[in-house]
N, C-alpha and C. Protein backbone atom coordinates (compact mmCIF):
# COMPACT_ATOMS: atom_id res chain seq x y z
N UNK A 1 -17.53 9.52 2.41
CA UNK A 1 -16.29 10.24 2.70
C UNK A 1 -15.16 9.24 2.92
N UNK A 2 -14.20 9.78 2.59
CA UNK A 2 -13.00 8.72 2.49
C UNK A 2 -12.03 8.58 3.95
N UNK A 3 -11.91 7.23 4.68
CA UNK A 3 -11.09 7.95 5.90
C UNK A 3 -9.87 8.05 5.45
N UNK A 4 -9.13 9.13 6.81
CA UNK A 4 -7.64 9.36 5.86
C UNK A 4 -6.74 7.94 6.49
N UNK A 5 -5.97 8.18 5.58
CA UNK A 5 -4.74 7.44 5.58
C UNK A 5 -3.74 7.66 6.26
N UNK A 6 -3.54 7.52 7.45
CA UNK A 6 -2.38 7.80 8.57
C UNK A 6 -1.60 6.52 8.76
N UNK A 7 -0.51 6.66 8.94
CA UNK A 7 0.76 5.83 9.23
C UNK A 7 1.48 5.44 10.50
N UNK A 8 1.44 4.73 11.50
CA UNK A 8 2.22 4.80 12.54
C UNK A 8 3.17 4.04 12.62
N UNK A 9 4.49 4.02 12.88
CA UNK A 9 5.69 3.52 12.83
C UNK A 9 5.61 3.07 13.98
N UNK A 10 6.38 1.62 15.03
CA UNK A 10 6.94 1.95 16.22
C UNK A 10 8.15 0.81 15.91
N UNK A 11 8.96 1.85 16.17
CA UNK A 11 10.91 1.38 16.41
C UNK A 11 10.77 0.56 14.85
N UNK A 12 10.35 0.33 14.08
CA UNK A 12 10.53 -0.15 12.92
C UNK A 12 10.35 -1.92 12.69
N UNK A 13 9.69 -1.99 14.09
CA UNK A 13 9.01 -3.45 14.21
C UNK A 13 7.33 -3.73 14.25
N UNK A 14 6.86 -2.10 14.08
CA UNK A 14 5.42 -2.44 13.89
C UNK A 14 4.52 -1.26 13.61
N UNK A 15 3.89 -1.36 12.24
CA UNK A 15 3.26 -0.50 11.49
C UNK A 15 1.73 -0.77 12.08
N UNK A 16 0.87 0.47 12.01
CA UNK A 16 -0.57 0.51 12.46
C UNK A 16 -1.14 1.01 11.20
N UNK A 17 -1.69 1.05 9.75
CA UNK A 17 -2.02 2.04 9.29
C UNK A 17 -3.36 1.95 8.93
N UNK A 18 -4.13 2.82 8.44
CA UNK A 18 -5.51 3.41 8.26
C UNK A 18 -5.98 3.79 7.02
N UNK A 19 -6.85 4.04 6.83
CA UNK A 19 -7.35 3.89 5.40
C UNK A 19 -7.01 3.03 4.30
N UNK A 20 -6.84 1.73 4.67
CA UNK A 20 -6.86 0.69 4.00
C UNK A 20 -7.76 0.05 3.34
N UNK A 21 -7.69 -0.17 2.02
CA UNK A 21 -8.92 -0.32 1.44
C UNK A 21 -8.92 -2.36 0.83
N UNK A 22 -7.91 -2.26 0.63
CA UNK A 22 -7.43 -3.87 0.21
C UNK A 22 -6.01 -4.20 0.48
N UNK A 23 -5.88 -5.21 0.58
CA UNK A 23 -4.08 -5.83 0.38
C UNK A 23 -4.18 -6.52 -0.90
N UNK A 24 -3.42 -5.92 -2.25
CA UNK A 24 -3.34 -6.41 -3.04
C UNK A 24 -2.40 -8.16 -3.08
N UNK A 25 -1.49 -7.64 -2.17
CA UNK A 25 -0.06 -8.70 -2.46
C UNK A 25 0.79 -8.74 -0.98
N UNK A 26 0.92 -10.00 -0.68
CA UNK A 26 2.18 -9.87 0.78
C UNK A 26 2.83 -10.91 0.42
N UNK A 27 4.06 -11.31 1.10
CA UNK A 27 4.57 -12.16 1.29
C UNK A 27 5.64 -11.54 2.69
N UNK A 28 6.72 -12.20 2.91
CA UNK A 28 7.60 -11.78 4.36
C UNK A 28 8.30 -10.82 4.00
N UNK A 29 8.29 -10.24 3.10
CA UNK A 29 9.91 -9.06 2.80
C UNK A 29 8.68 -7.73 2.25
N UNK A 30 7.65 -7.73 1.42
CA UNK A 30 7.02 -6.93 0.77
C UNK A 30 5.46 -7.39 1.25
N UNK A 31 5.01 -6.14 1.66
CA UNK A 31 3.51 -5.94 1.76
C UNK A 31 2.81 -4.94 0.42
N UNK A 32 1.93 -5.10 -0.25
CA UNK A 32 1.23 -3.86 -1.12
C UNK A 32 -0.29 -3.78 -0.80
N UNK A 33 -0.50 -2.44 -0.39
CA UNK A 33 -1.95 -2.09 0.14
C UNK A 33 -2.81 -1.14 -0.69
N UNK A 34 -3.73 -1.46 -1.07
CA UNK A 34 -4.37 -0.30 -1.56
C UNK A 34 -5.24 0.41 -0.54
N UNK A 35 -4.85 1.76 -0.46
CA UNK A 35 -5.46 2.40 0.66
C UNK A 35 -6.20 4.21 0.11
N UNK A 36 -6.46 5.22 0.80
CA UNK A 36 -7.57 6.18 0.58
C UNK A 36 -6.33 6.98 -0.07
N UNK A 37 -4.49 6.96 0.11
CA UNK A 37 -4.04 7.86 0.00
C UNK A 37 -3.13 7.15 -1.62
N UNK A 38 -3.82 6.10 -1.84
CA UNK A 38 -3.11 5.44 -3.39
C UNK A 38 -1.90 4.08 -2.78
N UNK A 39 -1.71 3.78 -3.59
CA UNK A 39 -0.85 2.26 -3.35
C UNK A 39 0.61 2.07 -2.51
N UNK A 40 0.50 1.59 -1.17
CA UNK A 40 1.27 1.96 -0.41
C UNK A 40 2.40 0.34 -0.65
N UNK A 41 3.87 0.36 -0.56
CA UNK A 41 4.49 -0.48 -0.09
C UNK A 41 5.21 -0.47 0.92
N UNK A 42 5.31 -1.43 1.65
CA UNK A 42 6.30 -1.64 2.50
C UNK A 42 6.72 -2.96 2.78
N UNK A 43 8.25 -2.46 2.63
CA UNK A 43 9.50 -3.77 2.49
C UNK A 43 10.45 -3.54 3.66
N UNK A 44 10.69 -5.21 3.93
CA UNK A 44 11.85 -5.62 5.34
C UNK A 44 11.80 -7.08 5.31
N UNK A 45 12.13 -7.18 6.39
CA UNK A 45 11.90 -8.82 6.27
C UNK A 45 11.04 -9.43 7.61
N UNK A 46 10.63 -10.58 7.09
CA UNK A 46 9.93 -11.55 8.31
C UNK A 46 8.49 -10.56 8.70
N UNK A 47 7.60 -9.85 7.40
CA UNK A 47 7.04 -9.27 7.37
C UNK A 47 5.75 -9.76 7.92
N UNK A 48 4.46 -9.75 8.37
CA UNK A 48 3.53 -10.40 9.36
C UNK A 48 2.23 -9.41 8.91
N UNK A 49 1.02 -10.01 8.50
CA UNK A 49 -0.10 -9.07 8.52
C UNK A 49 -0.59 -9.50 9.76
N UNK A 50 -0.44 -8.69 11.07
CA UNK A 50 -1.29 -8.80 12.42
C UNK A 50 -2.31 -8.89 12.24
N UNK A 51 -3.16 -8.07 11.82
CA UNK A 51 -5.08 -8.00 11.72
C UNK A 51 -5.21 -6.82 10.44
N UNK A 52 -6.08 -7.48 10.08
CA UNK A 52 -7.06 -6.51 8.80
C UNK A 52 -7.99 -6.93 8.66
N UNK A 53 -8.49 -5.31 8.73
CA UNK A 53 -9.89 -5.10 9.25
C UNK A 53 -10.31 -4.16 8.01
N UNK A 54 -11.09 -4.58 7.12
CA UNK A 54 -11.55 -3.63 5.82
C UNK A 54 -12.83 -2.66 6.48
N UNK A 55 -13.85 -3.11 7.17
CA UNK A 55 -15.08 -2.30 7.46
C UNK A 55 -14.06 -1.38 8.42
N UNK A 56 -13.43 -0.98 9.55
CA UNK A 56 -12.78 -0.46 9.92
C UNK A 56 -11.59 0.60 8.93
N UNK A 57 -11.21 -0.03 7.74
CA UNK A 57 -10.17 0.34 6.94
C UNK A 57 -8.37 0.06 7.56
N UNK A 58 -8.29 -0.45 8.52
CA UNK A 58 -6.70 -0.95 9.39
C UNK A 58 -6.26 -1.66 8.93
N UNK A 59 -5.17 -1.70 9.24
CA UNK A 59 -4.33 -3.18 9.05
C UNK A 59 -2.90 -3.07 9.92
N UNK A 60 -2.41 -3.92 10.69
CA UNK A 60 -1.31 -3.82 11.58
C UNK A 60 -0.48 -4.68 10.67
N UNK A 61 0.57 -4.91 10.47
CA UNK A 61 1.64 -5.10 10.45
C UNK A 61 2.92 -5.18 11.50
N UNK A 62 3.17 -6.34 11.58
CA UNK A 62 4.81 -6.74 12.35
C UNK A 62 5.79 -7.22 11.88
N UNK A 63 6.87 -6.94 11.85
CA UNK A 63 8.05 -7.23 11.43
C UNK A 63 9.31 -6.48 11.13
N UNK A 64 10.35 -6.33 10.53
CA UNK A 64 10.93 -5.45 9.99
C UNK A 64 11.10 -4.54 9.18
N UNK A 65 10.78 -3.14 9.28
CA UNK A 65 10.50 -2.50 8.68
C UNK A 65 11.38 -1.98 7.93
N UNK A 66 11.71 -1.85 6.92
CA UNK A 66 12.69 -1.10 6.08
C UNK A 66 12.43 0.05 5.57
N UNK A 67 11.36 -0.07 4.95
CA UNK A 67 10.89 0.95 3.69
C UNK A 67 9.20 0.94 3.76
N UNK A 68 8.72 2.08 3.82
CA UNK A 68 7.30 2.64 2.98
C UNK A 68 7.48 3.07 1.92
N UNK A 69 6.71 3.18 1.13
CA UNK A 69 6.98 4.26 -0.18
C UNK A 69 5.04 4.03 -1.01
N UNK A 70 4.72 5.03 -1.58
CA UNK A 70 4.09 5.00 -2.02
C UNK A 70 3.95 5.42 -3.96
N UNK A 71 3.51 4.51 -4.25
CA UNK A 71 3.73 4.02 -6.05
C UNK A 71 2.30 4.58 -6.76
N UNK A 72 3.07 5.25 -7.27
CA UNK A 72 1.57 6.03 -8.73
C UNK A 72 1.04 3.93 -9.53
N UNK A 73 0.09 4.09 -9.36
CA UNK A 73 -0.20 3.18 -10.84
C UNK A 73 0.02 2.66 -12.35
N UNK A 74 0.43 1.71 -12.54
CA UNK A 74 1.19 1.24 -13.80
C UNK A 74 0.44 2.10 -14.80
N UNK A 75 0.61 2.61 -15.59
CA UNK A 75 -0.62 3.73 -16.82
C UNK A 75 -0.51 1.57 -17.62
N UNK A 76 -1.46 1.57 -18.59
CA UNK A 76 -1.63 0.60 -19.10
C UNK A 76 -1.16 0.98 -20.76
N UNK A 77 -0.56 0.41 -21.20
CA UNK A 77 -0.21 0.88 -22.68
C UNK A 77 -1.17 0.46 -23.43
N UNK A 78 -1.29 1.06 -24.40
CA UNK A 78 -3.00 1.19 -25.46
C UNK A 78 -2.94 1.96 -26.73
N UNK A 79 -4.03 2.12 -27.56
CA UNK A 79 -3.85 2.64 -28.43
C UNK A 79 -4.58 4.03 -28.05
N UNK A 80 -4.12 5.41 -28.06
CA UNK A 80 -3.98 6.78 -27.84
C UNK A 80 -4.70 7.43 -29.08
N UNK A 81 -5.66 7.67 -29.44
CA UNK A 81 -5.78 8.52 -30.64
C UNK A 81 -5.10 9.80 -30.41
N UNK A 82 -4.70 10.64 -29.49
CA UNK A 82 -4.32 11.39 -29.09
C UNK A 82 -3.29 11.40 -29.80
N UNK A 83 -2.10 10.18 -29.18
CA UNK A 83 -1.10 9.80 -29.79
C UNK A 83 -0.76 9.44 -31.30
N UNK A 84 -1.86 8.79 -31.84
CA UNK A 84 -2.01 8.82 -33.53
C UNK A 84 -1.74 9.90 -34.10
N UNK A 85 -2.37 10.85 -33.39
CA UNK A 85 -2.74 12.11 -34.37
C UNK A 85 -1.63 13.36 -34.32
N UNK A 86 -0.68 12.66 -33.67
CA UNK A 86 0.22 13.96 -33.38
C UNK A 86 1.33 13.28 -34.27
N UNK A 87 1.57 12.03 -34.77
CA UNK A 87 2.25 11.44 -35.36
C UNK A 87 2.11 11.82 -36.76
């Protein structure tokens, strides 16, 4: 079973969230997580991974928070027979 993916904000200096499954990518301005609810970002600055914990699924975050948002997956471009055939 998948745990859920909950979000906690506080004052916009420190994220708690859950169902974290990997951190694809961080640096100080942009974090990217893959988590139970699909690919989460969040951007600010002087960004901080506090603790991550995968057997748990957590991960804290400190810093400035600007923005969450969550991003569908790049589709990969390919060859479609689908697409052939309607051509």
């Amino acid at each position: 079973m998948d745990q859920p993916n909950d979000i906690i904000l506080r004052e916009r200096r420190e994220a708690v969230i859950s169902g974290v499954l990997d951190v694809l990518s961080f640096d100080d301005q942009q974090i990217e997580a893959e988590t139970t609810g699909g690919s989460l970002i969040l951007q600010g600055g002087e960004l901080h991974i506090d603790e991550l914990d995968k057997e748990k699924g957590s991960l804290r975050v400190s810093g400035r928070v600007d923005r969450l948002a969550y991003v569908e997956p790049k589709k990969k471009k390919g060859f479609s027979l689908w697409e052939a055939l309607k051509k």
